[in-house]
Protein backbone atom coordinates (compact mmCIF):
# COMPACT_ATOMS: atom_id res chain seq x y z
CA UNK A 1 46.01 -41.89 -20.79
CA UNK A 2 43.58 -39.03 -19.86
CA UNK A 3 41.01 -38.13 -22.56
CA UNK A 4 39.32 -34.53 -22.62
CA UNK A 5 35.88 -34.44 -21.96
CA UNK A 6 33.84 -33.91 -25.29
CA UNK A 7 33.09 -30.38 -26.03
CA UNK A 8 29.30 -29.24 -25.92
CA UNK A 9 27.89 -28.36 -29.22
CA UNK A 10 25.93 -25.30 -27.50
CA UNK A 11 28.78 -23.91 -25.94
CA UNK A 12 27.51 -24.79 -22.39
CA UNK A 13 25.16 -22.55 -22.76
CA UNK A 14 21.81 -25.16 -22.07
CA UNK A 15 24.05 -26.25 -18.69
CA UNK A 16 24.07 -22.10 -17.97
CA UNK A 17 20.58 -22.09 -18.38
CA UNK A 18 19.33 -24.11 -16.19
CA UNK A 19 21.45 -22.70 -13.97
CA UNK A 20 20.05 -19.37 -13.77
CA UNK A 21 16.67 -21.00 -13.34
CA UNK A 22 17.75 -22.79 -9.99
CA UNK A 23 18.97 -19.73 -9.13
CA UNK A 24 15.63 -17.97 -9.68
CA UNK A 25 13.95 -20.40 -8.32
CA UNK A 26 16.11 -20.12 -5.08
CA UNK A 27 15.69 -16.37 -5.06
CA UNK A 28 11.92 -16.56 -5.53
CA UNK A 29 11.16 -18.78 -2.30
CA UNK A 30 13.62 -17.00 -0.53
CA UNK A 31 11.85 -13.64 -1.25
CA UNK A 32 8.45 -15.43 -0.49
CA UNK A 33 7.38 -16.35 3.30
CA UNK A 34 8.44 -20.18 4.50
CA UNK A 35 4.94 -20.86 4.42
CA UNK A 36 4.49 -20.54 0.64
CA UNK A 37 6.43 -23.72 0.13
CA UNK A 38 4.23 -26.90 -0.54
CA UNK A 39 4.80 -28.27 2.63
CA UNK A 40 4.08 -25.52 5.15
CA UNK A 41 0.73 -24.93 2.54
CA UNK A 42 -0.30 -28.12 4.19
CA UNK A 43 -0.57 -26.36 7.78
CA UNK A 44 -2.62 -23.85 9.14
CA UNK A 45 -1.47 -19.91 8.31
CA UNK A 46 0.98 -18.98 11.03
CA UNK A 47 -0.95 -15.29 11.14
CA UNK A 48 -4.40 -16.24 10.97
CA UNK A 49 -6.92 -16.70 13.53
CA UNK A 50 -7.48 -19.97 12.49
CA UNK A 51 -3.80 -20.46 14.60
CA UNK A 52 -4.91 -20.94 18.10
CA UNK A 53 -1.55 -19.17 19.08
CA UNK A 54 -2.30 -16.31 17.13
CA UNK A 55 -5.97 -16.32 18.72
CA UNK A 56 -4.26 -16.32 22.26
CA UNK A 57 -1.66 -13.82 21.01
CA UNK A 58 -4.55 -11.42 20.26
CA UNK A 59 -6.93 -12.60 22.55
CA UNK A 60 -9.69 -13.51 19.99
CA UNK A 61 -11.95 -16.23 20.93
CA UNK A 62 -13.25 -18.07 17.26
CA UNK A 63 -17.14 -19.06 17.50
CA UNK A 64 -17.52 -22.79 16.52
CA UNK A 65 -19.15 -24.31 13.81
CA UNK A 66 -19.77 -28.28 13.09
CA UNK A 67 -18.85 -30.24 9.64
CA UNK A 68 -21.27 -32.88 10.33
CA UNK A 69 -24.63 -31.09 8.70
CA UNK A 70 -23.22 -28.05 6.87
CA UNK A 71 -26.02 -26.40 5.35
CA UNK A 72 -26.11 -26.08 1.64
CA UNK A 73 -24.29 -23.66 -0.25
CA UNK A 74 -23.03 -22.50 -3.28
CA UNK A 75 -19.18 -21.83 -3.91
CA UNK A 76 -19.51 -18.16 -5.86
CA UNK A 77 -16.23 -15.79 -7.01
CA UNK A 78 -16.59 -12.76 -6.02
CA UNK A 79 -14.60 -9.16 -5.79
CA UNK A 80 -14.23 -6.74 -2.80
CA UNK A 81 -14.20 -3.22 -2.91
CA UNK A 82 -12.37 -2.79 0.81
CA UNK A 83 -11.51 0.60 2.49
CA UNK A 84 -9.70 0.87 6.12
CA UNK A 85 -7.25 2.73 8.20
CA UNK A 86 -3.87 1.17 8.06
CA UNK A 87 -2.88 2.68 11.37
CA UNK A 88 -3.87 0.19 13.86
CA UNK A 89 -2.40 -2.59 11.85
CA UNK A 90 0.94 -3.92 10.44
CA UNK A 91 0.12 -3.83 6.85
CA UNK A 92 -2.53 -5.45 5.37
CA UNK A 93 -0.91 -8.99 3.85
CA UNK A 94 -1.05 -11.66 6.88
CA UNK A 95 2.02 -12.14 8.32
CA UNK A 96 3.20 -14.29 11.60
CA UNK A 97 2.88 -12.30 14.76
CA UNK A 98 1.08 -9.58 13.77
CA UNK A 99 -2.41 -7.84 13.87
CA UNK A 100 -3.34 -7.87 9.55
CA UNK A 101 -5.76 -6.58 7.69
CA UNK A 102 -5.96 -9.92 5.72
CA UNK A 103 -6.40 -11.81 9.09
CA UNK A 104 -8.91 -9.49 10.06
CA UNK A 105 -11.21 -10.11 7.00
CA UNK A 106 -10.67 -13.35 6.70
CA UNK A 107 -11.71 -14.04 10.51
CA UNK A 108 -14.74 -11.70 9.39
CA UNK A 109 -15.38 -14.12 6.61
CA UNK A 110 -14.75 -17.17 8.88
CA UNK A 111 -17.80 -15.62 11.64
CA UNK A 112 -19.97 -15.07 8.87
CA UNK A 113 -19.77 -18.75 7.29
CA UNK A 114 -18.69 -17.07 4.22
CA UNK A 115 -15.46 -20.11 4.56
CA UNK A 116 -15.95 -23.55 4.98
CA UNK A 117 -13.84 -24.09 8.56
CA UNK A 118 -12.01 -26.69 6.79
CA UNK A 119 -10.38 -23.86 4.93
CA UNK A 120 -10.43 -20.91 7.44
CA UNK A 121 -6.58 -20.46 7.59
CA UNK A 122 -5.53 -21.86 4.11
CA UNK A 123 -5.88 -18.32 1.98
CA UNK A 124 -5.03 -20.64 -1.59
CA UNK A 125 -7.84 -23.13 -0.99
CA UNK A 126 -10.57 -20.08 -1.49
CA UNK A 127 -8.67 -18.61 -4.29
CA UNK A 128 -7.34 -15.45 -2.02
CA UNK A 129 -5.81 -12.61 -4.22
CA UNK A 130 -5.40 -9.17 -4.07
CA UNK A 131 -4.43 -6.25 -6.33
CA UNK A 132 -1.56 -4.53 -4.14
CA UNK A 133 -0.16 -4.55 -0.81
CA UNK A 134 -0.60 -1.80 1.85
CA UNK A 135 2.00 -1.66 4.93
CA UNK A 136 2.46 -0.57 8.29
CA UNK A 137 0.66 3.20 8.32
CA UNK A 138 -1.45 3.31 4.96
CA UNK A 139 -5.02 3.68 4.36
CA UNK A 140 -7.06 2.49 1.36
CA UNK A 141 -10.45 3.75 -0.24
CA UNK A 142 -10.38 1.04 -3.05
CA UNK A 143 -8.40 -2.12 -2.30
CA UNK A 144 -9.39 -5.19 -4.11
CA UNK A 145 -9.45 -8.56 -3.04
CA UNK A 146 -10.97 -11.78 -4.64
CA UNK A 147 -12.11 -15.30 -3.17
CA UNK A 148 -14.57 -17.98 -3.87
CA UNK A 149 -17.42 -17.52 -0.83
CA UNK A 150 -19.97 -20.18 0.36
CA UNK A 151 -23.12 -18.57 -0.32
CA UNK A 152 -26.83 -19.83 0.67
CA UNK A 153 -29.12 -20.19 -1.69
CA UNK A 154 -31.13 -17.53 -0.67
CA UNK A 155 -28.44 -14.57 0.33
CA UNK A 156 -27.77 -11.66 -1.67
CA UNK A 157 -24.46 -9.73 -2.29
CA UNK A 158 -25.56 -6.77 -0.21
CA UNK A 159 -26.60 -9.24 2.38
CA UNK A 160 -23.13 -10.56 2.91
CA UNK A 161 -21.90 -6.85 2.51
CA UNK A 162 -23.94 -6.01 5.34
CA UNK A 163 -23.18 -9.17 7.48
CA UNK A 164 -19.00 -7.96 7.15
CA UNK A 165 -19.56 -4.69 7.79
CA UNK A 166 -21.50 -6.40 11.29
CA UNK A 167 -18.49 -7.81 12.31
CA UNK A 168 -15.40 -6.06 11.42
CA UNK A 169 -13.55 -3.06 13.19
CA UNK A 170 -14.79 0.27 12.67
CA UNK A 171 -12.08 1.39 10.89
CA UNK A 172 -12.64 -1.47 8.52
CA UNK A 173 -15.40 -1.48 5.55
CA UNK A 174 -16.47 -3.07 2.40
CA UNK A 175 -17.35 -0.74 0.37
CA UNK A 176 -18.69 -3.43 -2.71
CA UNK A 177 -18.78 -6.82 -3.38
CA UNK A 178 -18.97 -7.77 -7.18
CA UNK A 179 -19.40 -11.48 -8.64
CA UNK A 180 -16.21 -12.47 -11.03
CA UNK A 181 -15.52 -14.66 -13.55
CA UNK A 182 -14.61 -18.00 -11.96
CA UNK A 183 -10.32 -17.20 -13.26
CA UNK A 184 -10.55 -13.50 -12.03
CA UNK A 185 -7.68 -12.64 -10.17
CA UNK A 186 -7.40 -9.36 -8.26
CA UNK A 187 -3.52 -8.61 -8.92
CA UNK A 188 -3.08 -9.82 -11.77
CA UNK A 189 -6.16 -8.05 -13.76
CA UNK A 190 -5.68 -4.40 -12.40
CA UNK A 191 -4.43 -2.60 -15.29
CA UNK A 192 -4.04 0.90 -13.27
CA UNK A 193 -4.08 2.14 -9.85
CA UNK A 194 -4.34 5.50 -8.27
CA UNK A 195 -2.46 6.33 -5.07
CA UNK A 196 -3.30 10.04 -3.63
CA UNK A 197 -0.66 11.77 -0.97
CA UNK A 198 -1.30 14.53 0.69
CA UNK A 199 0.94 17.61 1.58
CA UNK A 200 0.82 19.94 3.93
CA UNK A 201 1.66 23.25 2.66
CA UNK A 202 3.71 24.03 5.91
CA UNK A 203 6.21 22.04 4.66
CA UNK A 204 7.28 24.73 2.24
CA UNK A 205 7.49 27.63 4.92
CA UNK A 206 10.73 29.63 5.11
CA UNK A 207 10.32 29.39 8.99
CA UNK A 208 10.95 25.70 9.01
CA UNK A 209 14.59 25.60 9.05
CA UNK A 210 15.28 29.05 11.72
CA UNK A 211 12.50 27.21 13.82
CA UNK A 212 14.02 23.97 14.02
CA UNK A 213 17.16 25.21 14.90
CA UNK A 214 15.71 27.02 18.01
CA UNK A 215 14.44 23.64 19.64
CA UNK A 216 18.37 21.90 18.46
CA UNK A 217 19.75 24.34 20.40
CA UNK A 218 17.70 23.20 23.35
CA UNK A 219 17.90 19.69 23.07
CA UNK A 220 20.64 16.99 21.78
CA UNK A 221 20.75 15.07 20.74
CA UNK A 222 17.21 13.33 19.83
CA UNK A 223 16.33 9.93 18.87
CA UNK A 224 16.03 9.45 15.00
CA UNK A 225 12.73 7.84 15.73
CA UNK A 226 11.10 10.52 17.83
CA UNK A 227 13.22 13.30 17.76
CA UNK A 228 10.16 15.82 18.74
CA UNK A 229 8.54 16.01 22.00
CA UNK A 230 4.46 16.51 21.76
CA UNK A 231 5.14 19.95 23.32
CA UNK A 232 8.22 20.93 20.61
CA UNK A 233 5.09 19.57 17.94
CA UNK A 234 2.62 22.07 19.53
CA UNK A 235 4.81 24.85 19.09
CA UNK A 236 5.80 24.18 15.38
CA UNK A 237 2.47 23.70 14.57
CA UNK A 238 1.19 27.10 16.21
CA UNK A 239 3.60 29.02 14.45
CA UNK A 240 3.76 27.35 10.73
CA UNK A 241 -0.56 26.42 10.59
CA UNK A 242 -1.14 29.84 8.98
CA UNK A 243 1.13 29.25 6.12
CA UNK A 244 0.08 28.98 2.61
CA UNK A 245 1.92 27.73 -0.03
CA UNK A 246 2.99 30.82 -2.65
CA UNK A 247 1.95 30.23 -6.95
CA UNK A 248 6.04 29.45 -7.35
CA UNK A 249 5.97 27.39 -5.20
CA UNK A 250 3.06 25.08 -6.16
CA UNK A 251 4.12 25.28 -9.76
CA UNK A 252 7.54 23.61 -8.79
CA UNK A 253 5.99 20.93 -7.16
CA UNK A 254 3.46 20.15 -10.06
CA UNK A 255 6.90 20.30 -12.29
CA UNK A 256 8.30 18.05 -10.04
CA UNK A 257 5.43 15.37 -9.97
CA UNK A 258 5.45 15.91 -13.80
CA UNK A 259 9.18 15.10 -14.50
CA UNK A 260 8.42 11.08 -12.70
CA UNK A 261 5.58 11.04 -15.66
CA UNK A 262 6.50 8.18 -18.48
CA UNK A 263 8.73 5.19 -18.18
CA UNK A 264 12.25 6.26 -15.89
CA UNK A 265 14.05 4.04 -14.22
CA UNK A 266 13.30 4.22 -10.63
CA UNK A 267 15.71 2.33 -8.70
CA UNK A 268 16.87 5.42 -6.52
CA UNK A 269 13.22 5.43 -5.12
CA UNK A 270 12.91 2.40 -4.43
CA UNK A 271 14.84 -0.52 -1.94
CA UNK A 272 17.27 -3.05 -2.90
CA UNK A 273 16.46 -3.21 -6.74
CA UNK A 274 19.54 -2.16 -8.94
CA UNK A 275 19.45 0.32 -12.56
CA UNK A 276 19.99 -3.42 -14.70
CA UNK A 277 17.30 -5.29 -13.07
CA UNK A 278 14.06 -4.81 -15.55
CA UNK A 279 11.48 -4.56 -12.95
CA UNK A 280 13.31 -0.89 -11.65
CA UNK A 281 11.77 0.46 -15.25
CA UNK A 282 8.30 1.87 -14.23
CA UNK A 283 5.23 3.44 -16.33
CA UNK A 284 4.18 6.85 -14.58
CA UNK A 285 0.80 8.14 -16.26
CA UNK A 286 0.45 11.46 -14.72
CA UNK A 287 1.40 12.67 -11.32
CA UNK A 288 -0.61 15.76 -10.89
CA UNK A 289 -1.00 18.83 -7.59
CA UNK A 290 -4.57 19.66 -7.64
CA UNK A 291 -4.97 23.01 -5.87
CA UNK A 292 -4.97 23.67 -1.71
CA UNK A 293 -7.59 22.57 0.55
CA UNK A 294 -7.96 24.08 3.63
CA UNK A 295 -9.12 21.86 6.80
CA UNK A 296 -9.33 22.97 10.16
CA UNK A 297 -7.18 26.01 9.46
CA UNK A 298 -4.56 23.83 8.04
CA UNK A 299 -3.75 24.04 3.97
CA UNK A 300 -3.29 20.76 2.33
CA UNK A 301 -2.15 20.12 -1.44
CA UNK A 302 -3.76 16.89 -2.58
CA UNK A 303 -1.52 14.88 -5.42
CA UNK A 304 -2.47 12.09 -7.15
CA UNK A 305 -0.53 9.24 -9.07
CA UNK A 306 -1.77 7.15 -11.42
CA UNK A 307 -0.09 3.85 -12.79
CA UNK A 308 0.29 0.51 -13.91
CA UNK A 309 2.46 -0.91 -10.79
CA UNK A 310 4.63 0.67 -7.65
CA UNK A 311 7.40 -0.33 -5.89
CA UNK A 312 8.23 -0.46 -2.77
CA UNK A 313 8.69 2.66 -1.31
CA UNK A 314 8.56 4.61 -4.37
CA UNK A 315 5.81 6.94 -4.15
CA UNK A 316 6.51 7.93 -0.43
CA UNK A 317 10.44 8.62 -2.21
CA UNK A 318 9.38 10.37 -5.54
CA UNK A 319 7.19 12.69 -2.96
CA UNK A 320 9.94 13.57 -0.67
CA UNK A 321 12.30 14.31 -3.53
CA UNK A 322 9.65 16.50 -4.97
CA UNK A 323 8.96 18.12 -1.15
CA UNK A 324 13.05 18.26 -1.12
CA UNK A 325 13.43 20.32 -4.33
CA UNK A 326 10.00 22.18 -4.03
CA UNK A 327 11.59 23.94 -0.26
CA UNK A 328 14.53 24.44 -1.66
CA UNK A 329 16.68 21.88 -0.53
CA UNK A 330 17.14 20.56 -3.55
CA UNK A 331 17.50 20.76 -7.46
CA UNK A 332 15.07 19.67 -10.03
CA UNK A 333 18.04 18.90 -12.10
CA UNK A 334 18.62 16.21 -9.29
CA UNK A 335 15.79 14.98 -9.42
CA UNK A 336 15.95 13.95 -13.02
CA UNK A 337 18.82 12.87 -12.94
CA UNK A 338 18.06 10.79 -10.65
CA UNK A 339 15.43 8.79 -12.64
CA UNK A 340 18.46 7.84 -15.38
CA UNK A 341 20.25 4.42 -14.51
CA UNK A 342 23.89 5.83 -14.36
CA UNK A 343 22.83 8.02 -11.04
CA UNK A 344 23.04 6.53 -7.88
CA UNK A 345 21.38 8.70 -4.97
CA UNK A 346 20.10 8.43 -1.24
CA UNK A 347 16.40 9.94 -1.27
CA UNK A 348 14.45 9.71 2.12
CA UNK A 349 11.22 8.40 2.17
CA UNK A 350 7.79 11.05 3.10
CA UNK A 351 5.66 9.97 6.06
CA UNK A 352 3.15 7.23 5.42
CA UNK A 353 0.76 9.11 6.73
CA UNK A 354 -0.16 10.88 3.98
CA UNK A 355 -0.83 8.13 1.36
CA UNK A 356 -3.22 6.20 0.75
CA UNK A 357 -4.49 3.45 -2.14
CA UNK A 358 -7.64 5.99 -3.89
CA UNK A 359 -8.77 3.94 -6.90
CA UNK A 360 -8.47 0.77 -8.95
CA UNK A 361 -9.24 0.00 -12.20
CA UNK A 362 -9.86 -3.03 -14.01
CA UNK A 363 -10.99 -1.80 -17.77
CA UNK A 364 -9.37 -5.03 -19.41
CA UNK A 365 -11.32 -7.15 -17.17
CA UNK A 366 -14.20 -5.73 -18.25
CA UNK A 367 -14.01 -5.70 -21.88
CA UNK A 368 -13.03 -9.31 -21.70
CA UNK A 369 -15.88 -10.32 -19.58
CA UNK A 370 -18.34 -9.60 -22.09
CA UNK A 371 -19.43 -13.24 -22.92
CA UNK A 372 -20.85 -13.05 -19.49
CA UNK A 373 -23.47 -10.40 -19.43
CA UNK A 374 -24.75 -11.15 -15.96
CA UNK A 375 -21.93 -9.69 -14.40
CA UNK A 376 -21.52 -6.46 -13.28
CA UNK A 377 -18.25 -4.04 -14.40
CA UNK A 378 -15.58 -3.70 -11.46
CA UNK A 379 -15.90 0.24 -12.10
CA UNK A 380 -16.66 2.38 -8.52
CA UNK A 381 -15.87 5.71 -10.97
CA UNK A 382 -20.00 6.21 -11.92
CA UNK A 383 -21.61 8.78 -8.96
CA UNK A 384 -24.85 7.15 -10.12
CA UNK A 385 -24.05 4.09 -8.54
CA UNK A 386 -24.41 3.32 -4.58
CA UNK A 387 -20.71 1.83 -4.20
CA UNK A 388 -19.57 4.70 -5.51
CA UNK A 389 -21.59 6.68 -2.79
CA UNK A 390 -19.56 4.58 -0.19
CA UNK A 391 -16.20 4.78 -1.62
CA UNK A 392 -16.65 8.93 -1.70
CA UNK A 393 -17.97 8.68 1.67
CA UNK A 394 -15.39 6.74 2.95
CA UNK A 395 -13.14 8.83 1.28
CA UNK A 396 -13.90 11.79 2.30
CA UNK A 397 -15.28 10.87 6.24
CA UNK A 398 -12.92 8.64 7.57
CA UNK A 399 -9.82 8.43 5.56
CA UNK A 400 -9.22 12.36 4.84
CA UNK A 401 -10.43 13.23 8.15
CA UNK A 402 -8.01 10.23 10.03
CA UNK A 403 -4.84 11.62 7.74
CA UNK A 404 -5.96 15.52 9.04
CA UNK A 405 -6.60 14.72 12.64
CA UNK A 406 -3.15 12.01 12.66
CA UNK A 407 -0.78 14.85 11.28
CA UNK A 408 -2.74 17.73 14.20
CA UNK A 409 -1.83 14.70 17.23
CA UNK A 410 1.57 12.80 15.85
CA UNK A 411 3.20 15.58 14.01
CA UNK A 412 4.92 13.47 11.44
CA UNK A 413 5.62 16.06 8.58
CA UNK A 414 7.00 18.12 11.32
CA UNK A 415 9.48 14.73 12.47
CA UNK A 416 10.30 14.47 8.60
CA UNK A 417 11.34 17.90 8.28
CA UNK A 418 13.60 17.44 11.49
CA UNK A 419 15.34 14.64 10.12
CA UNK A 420 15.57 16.38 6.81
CA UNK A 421 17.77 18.79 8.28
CA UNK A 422 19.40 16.91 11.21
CA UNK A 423 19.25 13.43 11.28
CA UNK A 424 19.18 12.34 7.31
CA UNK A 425 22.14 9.97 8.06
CA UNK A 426 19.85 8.43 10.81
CA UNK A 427 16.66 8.72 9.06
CA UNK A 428 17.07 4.91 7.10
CA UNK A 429 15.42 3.90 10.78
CA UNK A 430 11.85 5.64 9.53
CA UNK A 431 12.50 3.81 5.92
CA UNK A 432 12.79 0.61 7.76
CA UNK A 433 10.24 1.08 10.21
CA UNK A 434 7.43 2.19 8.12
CA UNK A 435 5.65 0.57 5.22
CA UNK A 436 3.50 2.14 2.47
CA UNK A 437 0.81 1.13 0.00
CA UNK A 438 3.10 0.39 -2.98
CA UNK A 439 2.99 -3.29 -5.15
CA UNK A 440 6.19 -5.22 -3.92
């Protein structure tokens, strides 16, 4: 005689439990690289230099240094203030296979003895963080990494500043190195970040769409990818340059920033996250249109974002929505709707060549760190201070002047506003193919 299994005073609900944490578990390492699992932490980083395959991939010879008289150092935590041009690279987080801004500066650390060799290659064993991805395509004035570095006695902070700057690419500068408390963590102690995109008022000229349809009727069709030739970009550009962008329609576009401002859900402007999850529900502080610039005959409207956390894709979407409804193309009442968690909606994502990561902050940090006087604040916002000279430098020299001179050669705007009108079925291939400098 069968007896029924006992019931379970909890209702099952302890057995449900720890099912949903297996299955968190399982999503988390499968959302994660192979290589974050214990075992592969045991082997060299597939995309570091410290990889002889990746060294012959990229043709990078390593100098070498011996273990058996190291000289004496000091193991110190420190913060970098980093700024670079994302378009040479495929993002800045190392990754297998590919030329990264992380593998870049840590091979920079590596040549400058700033590692010990026996952990060039193993980013957790020097305490590697940092406060927010960049991908494929995006530039940064103020990202913030953090490590424990090997000093010598003798060497100074702007000493090893110096010594990096020696060694890296050109388009590739730190712009401040800070000591930190020794359980300072770059991502996890940014309260705020400030991403800047910038607009070029040509997108809002009338002429766009009778222009556009000229070259169609000349060519098609045109691959999603490149669908302009550089002569087709010359032409556009001759005839929409002079444009400016009219009072109605800048004051859209600042209403449009202004409607993303609070907490919205924003799982239409983002990838693969859905209205129930939690982490769709974002904190916008201000998204503000400062007024025109003009550079090299060209009229550019700078915007800025500020907030907690980004992600992915989601200030490259909220700008394109805003670009959408600012032209004409479509409503504002679309675009709030779209931030509510019953709407489900396509939006495109703008070019990432217009973004880049502009400040961060780290204003908790320093109010905690207070018991430690000897440290300095992570704040580059003073003008009195030199890194703040560098970041405005870099700022204004290289990364404004790389986004200007970019948009004049590659047209990308001008691609955008082709597939805008054309190809938007087809234009998920730019969404896959490009990254931006959003958290993930």
């Amino acid at each position: 005689m069968s007896t029924a299994p006992p019931k379970k005073r909890d209702g099952g609900k302890k057995e449900a439990r720890q099912k949903n944490k297996r299955k968190k578990a399982d999503d988390n390492m499968k959302r994660n690289h192979t290589w974050q699992s214990d075992d592969f932490r045991k082997v060299v980083h597939p995309g570091s230099y410290a990889n002889p395959a990746f060294c012959q991939l990229f043709n990078v010879t390593l100098p070498f240094y011996s273990n058996d008289s190291p000289p004496a150092t000091a193991k110190k935590k420190v913060a970098f203030l980093l700024g670079y041009l994302g378009t040479a690279y495929s993002g800045f987080q190392i990754n297998e296979g590919q030329r990264t801004l992380q593998a870049e500066f840590e091979l920079a650390l590596y040549k400058c003895r700033l590692l010990d060799p026996r952990n060039f290659g193993f980013p957790h064993k020097y305490g590697w963080s940092i406060s927010g991805r960049t991908d494929k395509g995006v530039h940064a004035c103020a990202q913030v990494c953090s490590a424990k570095i090997e000093l010598l006695p003798e060497q100074t902070l702007e000493q090893v500043l110096q010594e990096l700057n020696a060694v890296l690419p050109s388009d590739f500068r730190v712009l401040d190195i800070v000591r930190a408390t020794r359980n300072f963590c770059a991502h996890t102690q940014r309260d705020q970040v400030r991403y800047q995109y910038m607009i070029p008022s040509l997108v809002f000229s009338p002429q766009v769409k009778p222009l556009l349809q000229q070259l169609m009727a000349h060519k098609e069709p045109r691959p999603p990818n490149n669908p302009l030739t550089r002569d087709e970009i010359a032409q556009l550009q001759e005839a929409l340059q002079s444009y400016r962008v009219t009072p109605e329609q800048l004051n859209l576009l600042k209403e449009c920033l202004a409607s993303y401002e609070g907490t919205h859900s924003f799982h239409n402007f983002t990838k693969g996250v859905p209205p129930t999850e939690a982490r769709a529900t974002r904190y916008i502080l201000s998204f503000t249109a400062d007024e025109p610039v003009l550079h090299h005959g060209v009229e550019w409207i700078p915007t800025q974002v500020l907030g907690q956390s980004f992600l992915l894709h989601q200030i490259r979407k909220m700008v394109s929505m805003a670009m959408q409804v600012t032209r004409g193309a479509s409503s504002l009442e679309t675009l709030r709707q779209a931030l509510t968690k019953e709407c489900r909606i396509k939006v495109d994502v703008a070019p990432a060549q217009g973004l880049y990561l502009d400040m961060s902050y780290y204003t908790g940090y320093n109010r905690r760190k207070q018991e430690n006087p000897d440290l300095d604040d992570m704040d580059w916002t003073r003008p009195e201070e030199p890194a703040y000279q560098r970041w405005k430098d870099f700022k204004d020299n290289v990364v404004m002047k790389h986004v200007i001179e970019e948009e004049a050669k590659e047209g990308n705007f001008l691609k955008y506003l082709f597939l805008q009108e054309y190809y938007t079925e087809q234009s998920k291939h730019s969404e896959e193919s490009d990254g931006e400098a959003e958290d993930n």
